[in-house]
PDB file of N, CA and C in Angstrom:
ATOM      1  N   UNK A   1      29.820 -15.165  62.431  1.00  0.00           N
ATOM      2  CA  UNK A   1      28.982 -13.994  62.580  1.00  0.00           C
ATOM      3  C   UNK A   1      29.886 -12.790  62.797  1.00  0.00           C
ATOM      4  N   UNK A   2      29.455 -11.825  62.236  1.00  0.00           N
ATOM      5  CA  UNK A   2      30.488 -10.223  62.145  1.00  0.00           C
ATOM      6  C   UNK A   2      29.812  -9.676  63.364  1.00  0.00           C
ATOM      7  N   UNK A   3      30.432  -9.575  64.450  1.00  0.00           N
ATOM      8  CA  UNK A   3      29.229  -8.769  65.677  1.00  0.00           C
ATOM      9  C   UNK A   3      30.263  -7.463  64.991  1.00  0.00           C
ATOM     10  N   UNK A   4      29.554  -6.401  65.131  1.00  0.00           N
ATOM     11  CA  UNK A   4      29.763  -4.884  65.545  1.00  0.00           C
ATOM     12  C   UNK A   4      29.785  -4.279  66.784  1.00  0.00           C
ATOM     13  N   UNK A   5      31.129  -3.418  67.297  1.00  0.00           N
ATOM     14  CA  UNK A   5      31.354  -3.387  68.321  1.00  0.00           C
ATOM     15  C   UNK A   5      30.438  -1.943  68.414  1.00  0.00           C
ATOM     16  N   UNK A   6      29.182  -1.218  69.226  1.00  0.00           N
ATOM     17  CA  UNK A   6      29.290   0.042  69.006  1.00  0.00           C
ATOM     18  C   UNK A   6      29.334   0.769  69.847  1.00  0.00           C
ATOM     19  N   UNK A   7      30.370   1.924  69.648  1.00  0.00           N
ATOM     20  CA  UNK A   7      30.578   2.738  70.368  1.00  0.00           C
ATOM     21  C   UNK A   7      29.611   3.646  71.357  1.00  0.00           C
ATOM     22  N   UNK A   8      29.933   3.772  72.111  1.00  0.00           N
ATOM     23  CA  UNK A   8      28.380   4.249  73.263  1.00  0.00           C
ATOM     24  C   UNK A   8      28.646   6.053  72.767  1.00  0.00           C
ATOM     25  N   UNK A   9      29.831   6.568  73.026  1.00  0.00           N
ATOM     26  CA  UNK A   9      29.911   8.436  72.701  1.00  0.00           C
ATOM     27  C   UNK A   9      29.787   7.733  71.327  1.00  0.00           C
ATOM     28  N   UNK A  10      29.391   7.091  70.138  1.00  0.00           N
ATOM     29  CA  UNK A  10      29.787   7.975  68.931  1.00  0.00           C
ATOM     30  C   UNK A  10      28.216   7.485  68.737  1.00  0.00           C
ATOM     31  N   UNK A  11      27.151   6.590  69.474  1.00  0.00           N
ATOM     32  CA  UNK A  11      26.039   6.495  69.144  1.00  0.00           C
ATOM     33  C   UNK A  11      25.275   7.747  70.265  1.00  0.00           C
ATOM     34  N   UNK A  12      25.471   8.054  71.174  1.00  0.00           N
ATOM     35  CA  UNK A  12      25.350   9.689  71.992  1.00  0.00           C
ATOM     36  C   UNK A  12      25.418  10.577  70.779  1.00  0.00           C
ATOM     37  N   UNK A  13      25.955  10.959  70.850  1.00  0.00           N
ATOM     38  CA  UNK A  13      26.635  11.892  69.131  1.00  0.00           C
ATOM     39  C   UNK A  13      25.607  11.904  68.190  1.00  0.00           C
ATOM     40  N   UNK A  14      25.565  10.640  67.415  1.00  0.00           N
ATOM     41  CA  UNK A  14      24.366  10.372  66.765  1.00  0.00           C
ATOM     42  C   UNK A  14      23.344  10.916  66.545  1.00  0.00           C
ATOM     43  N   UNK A  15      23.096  10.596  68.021  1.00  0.00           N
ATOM     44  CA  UNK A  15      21.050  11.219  68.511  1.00  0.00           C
ATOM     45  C   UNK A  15      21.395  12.675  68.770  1.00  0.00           C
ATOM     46  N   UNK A  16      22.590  13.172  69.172  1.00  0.00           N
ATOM     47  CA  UNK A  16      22.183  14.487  69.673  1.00  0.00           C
ATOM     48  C   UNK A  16      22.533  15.085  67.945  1.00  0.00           C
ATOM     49  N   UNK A  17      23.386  14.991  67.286  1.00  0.00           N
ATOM     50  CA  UNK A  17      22.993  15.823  65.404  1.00  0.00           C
ATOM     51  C   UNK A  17      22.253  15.446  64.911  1.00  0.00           C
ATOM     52  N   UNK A  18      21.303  13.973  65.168  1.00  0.00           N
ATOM     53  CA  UNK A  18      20.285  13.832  64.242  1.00  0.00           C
ATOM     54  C   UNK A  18      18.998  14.029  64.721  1.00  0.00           C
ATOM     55  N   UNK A  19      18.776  14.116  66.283  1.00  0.00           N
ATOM     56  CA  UNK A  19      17.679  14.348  66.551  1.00  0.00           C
ATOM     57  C   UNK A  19      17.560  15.698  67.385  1.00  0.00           C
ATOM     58  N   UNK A  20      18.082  15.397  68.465  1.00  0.00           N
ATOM     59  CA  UNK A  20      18.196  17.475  69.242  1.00  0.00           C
ATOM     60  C   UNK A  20      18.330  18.611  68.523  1.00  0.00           C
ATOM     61  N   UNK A  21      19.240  17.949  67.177  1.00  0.00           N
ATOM     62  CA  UNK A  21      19.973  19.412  66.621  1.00  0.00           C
ATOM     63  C   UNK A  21      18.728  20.199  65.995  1.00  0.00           C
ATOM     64  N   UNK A  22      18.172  19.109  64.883  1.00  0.00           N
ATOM     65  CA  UNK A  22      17.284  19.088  64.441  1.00  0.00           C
ATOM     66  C   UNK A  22      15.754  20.066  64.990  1.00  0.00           C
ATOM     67  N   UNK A  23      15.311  18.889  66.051  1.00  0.00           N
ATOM     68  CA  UNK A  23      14.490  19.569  67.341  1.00  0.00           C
ATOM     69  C   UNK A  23      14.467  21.032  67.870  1.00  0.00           C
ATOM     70  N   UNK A  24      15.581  21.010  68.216  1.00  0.00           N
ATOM     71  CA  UNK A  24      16.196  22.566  68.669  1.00  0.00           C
ATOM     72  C   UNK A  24      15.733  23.767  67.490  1.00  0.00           C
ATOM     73  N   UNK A  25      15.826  23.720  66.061  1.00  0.00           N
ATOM     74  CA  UNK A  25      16.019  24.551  65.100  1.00  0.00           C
ATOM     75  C   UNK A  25      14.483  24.659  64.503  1.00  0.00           C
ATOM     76  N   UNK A  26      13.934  23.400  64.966  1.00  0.00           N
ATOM     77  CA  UNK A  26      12.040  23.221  64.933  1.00  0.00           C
ATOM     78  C   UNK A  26      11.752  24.671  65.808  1.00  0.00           C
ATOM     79  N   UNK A  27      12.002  24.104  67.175  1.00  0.00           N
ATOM     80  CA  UNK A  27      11.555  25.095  68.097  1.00  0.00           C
ATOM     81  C   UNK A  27      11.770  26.420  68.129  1.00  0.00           C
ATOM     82  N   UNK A  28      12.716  27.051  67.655  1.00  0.00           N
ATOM     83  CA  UNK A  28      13.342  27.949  67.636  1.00  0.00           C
ATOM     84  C   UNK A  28      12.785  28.495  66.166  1.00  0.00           C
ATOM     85  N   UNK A  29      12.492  28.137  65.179  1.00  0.00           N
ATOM     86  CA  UNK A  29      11.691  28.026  63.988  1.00  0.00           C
ATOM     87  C   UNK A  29      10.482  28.994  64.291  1.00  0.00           C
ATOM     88  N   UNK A  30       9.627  27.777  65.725  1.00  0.00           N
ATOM     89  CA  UNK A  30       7.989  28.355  66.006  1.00  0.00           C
ATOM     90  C   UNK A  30       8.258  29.158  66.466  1.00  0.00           C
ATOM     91  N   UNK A  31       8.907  29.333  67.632  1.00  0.00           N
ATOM     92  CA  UNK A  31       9.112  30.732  68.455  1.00  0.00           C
ATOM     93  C   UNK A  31       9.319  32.246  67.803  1.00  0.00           C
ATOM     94  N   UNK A  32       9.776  32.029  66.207  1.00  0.00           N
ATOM     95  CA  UNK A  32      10.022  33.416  66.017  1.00  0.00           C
ATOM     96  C   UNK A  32       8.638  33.124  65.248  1.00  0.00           C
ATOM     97  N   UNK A  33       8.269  32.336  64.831  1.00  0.00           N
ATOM     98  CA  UNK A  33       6.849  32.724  63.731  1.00  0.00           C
ATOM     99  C   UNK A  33       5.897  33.300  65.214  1.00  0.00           C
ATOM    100  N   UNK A  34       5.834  32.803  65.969  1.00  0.00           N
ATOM    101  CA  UNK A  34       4.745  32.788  67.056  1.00  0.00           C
ATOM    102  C   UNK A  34       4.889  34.610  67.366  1.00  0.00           C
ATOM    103  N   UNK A  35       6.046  35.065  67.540  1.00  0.00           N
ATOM    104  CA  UNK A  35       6.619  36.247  67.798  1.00  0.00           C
ATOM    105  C   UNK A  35       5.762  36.890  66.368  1.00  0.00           C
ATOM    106  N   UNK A  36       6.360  36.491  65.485  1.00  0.00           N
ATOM    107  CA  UNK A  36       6.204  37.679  63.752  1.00  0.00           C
ATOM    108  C   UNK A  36       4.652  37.506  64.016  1.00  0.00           C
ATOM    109  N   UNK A  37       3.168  36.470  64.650  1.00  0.00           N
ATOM    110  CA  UNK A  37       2.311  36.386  64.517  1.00  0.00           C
ATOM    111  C   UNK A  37       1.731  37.489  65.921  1.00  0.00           C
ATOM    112  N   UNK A  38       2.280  37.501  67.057  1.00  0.00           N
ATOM    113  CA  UNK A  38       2.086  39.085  67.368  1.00  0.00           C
ATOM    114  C   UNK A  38       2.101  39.820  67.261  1.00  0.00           C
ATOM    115  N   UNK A  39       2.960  39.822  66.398  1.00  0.00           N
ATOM    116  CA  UNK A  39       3.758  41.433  66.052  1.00  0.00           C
ATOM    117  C   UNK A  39       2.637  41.968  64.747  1.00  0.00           C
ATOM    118  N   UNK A  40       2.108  41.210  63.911  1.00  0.00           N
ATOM    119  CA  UNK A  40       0.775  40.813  62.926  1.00  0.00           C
ATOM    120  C   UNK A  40       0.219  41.702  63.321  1.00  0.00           C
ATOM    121  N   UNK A  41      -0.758  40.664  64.562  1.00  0.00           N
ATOM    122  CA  UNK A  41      -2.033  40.727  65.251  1.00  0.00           C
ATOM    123  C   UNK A  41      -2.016  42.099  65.856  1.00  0.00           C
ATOM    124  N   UNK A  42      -0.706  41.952  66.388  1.00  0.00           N
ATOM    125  CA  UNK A  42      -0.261  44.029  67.205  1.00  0.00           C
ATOM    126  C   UNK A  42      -0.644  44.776  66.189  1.00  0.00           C
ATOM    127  N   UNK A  43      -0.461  45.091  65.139  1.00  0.00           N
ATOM    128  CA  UNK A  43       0.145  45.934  64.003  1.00  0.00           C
ATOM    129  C   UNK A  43      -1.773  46.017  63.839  1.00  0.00           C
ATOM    130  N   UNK A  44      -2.281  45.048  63.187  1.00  0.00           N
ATOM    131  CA  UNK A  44      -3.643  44.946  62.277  1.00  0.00           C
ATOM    132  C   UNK A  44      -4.866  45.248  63.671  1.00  0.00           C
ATOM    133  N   UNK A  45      -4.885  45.111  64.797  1.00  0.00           N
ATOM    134  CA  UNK A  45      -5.662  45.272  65.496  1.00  0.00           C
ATOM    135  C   UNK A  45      -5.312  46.814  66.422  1.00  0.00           C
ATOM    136  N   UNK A  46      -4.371  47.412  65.869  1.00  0.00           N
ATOM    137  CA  UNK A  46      -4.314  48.735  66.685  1.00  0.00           C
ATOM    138  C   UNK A  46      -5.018  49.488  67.382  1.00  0.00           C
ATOM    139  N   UNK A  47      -6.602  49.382  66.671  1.00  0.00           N
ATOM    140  CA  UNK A  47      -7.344  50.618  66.986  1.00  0.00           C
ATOM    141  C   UNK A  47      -8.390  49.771  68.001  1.00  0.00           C
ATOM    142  N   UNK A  48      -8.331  48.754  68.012  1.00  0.00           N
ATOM    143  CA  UNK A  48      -9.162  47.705  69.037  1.00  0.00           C
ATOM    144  C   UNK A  48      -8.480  47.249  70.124  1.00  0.00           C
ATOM    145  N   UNK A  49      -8.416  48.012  71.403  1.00  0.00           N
ATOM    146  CA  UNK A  49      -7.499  47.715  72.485  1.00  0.00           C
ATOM    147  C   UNK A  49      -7.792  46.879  73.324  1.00  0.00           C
ATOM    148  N   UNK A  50      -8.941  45.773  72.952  1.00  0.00           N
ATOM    149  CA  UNK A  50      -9.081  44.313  73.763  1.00  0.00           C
ATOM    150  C   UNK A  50      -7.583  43.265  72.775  1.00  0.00           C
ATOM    151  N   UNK A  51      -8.163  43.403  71.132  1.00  0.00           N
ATOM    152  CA  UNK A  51      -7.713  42.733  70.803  1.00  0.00           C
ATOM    153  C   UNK A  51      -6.057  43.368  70.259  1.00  0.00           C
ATOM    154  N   UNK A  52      -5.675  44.052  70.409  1.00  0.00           N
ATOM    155  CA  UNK A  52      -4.574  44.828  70.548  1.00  0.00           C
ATOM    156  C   UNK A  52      -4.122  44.032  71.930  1.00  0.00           C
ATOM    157  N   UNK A  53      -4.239  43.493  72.911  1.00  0.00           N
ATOM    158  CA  UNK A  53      -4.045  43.073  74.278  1.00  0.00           C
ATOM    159  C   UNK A  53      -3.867  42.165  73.891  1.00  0.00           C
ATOM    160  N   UNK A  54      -4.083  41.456  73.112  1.00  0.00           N
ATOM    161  CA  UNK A  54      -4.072  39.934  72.716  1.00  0.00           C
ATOM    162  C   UNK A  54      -2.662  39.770  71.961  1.00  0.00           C
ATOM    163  N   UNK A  55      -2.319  40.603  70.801  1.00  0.00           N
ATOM    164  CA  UNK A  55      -1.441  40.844  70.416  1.00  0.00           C
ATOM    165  C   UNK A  55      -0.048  40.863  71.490  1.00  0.00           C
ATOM    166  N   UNK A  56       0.115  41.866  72.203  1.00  0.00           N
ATOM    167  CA  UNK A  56       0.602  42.451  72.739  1.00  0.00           C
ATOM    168  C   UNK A  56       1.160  40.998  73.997  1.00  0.00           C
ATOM    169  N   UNK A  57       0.361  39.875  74.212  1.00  0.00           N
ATOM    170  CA  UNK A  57       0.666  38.934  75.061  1.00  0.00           C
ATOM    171  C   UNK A  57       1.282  37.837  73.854  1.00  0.00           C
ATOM    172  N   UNK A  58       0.875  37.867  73.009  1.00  0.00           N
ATOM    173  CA  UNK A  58       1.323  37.243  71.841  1.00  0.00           C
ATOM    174  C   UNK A  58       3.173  37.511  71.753  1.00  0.00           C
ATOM    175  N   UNK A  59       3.492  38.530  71.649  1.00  0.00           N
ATOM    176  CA  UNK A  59       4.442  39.432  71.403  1.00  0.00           C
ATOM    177  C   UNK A  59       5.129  39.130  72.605  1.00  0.00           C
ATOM    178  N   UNK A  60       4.763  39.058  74.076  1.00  0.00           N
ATOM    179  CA  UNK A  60       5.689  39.421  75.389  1.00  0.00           C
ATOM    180  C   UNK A  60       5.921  37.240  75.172  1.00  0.00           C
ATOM    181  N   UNK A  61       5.125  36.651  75.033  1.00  0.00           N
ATOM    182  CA  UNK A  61       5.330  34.889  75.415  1.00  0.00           C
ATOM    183  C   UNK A  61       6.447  34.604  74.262  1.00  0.00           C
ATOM    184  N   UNK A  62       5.881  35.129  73.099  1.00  0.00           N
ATOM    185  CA  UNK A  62       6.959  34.931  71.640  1.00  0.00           C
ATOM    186  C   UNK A  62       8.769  35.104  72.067  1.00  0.00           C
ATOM    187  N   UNK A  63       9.050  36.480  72.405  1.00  0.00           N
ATOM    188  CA  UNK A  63      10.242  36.963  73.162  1.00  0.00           C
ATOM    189  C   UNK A  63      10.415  36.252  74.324  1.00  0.00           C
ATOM    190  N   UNK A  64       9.976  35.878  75.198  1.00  0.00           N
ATOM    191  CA  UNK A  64      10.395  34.961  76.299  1.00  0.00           C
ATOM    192  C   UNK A  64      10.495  33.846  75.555  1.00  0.00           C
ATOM    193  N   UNK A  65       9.916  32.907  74.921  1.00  0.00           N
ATOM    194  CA  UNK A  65      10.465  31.905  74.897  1.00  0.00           C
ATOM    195  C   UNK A  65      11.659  31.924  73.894  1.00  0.00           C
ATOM    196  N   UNK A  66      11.522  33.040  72.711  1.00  0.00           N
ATOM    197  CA  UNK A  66      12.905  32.863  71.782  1.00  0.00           C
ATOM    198  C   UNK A  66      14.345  33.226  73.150  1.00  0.00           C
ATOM    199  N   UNK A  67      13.903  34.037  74.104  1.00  0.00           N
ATOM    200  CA  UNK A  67      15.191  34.417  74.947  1.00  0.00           C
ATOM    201  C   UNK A  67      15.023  33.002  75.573  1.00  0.00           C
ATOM    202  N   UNK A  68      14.329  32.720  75.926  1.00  0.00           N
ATOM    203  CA  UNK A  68      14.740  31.043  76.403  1.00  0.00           C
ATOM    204  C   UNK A  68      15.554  29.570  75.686  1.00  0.00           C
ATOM    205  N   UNK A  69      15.133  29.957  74.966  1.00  0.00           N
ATOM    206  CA  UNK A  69      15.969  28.836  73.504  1.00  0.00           C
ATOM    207  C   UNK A  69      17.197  29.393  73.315  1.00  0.00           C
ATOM    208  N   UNK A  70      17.262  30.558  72.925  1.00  0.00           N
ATOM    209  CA  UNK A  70      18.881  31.171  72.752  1.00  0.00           C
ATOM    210  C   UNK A  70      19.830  30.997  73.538  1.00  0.00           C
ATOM    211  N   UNK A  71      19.091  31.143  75.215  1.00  0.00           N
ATOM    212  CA  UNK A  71      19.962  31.780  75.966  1.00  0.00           C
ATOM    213  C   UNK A  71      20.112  30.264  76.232  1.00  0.00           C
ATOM    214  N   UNK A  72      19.476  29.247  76.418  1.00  0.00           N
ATOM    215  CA  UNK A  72      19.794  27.410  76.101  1.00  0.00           C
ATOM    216  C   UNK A  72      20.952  27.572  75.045  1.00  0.00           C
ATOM    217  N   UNK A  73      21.319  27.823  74.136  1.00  0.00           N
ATOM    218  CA  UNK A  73      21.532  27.639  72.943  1.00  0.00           C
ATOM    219  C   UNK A  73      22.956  28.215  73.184  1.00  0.00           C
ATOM    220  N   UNK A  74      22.845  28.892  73.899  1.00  0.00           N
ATOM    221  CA  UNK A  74      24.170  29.983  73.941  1.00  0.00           C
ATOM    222  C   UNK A  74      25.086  29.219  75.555  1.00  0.00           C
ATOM    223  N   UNK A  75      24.361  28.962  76.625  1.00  0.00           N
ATOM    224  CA  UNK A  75      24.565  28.215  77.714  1.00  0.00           C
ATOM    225  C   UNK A  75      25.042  26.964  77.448  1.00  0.00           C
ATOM    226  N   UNK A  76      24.613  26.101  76.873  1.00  0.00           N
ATOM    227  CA  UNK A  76      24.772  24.718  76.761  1.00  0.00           C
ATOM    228  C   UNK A  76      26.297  24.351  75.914  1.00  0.00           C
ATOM    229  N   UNK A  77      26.712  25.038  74.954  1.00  0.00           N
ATOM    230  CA  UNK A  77      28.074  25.030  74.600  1.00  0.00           C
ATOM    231  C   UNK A  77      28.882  25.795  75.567  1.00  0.00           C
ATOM    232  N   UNK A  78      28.499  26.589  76.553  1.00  0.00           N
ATOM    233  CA  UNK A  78      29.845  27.074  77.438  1.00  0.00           C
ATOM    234  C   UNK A  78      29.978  25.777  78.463  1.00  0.00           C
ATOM    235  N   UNK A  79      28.749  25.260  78.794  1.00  0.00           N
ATOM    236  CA  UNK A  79      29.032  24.212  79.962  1.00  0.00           C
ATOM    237  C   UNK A  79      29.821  22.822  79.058  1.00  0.00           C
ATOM    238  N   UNK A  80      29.824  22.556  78.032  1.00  0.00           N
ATOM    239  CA  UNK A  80      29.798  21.794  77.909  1.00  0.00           C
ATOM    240  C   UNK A  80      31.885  21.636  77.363  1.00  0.00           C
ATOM    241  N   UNK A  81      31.725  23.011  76.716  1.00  0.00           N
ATOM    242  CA  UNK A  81      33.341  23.578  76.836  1.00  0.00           C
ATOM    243  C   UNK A  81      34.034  23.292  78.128  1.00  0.00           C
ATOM    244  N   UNK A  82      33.391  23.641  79.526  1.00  0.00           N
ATOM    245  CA  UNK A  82      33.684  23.188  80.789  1.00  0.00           C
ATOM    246  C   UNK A  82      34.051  21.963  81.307  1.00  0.00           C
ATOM    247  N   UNK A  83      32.964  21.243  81.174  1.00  0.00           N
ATOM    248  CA  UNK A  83      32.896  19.772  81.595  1.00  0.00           C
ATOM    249  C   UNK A  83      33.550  18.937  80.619  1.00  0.00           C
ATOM    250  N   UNK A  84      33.540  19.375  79.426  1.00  0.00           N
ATOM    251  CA  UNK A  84      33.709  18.037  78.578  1.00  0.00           C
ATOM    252  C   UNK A  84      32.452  17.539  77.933  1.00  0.00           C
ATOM    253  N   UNK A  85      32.774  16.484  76.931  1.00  0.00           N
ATOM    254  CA  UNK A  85      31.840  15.409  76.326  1.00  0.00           C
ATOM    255  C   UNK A  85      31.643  14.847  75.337  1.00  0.00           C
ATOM    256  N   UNK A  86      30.609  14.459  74.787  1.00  0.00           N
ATOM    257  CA  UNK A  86      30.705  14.215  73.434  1.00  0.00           C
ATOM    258  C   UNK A  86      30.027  15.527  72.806  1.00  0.00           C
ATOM    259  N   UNK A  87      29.696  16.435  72.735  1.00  0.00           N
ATOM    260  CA  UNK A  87      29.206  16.984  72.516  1.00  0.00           C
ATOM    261  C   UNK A  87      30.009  18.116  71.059  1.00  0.00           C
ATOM    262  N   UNK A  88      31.397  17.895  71.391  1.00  0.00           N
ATOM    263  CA  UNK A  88      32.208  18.475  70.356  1.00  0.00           C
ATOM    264  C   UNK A  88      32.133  18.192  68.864  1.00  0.00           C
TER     265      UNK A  88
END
């Protein structure tokens, strides 16, 4: 029988380019459509300032969460420059 020895960092590795990387670029995907779909709703409902409000929360959640993913995005390679890992 051929056993295969497998490596624990190069199957880590693995999951994080085939599945996180992936994941990550999903999310970050919705977040700006979710954003361009306020920015829509802002634009086409101007003169209606309930639904202009709607927009406008559309627009402030869109930007928080893209600054949340980025600033993940931008964080997670300095720590990881730090510590080490497989992550290189």
């Amino acid at each position: 029988m051929n056993a295969k020895i497998i490596n624990g960092e190069a199957v880590f590795q693995g999951v994080i380019t085939q599945i996180f990387n992936p994941l990550y670029q999903l999310i970050t995907a919705l977040a700006v459509v979710y954003f361009l779909f306020g920015v829509a709703k802002f634009i086409y409902d101007i003169n209606n300032p309930e639904k202009k409000t709607d927009g406008k929360n559309h627009l402030l959640w869109g930007l928080f969460g893209l600054f949340i993913i980025l600033s993940l995005g931008g964080i997670l390679p300095f720590f990881i420059s730090i510590f080490g890992g497989a992550f290189k």
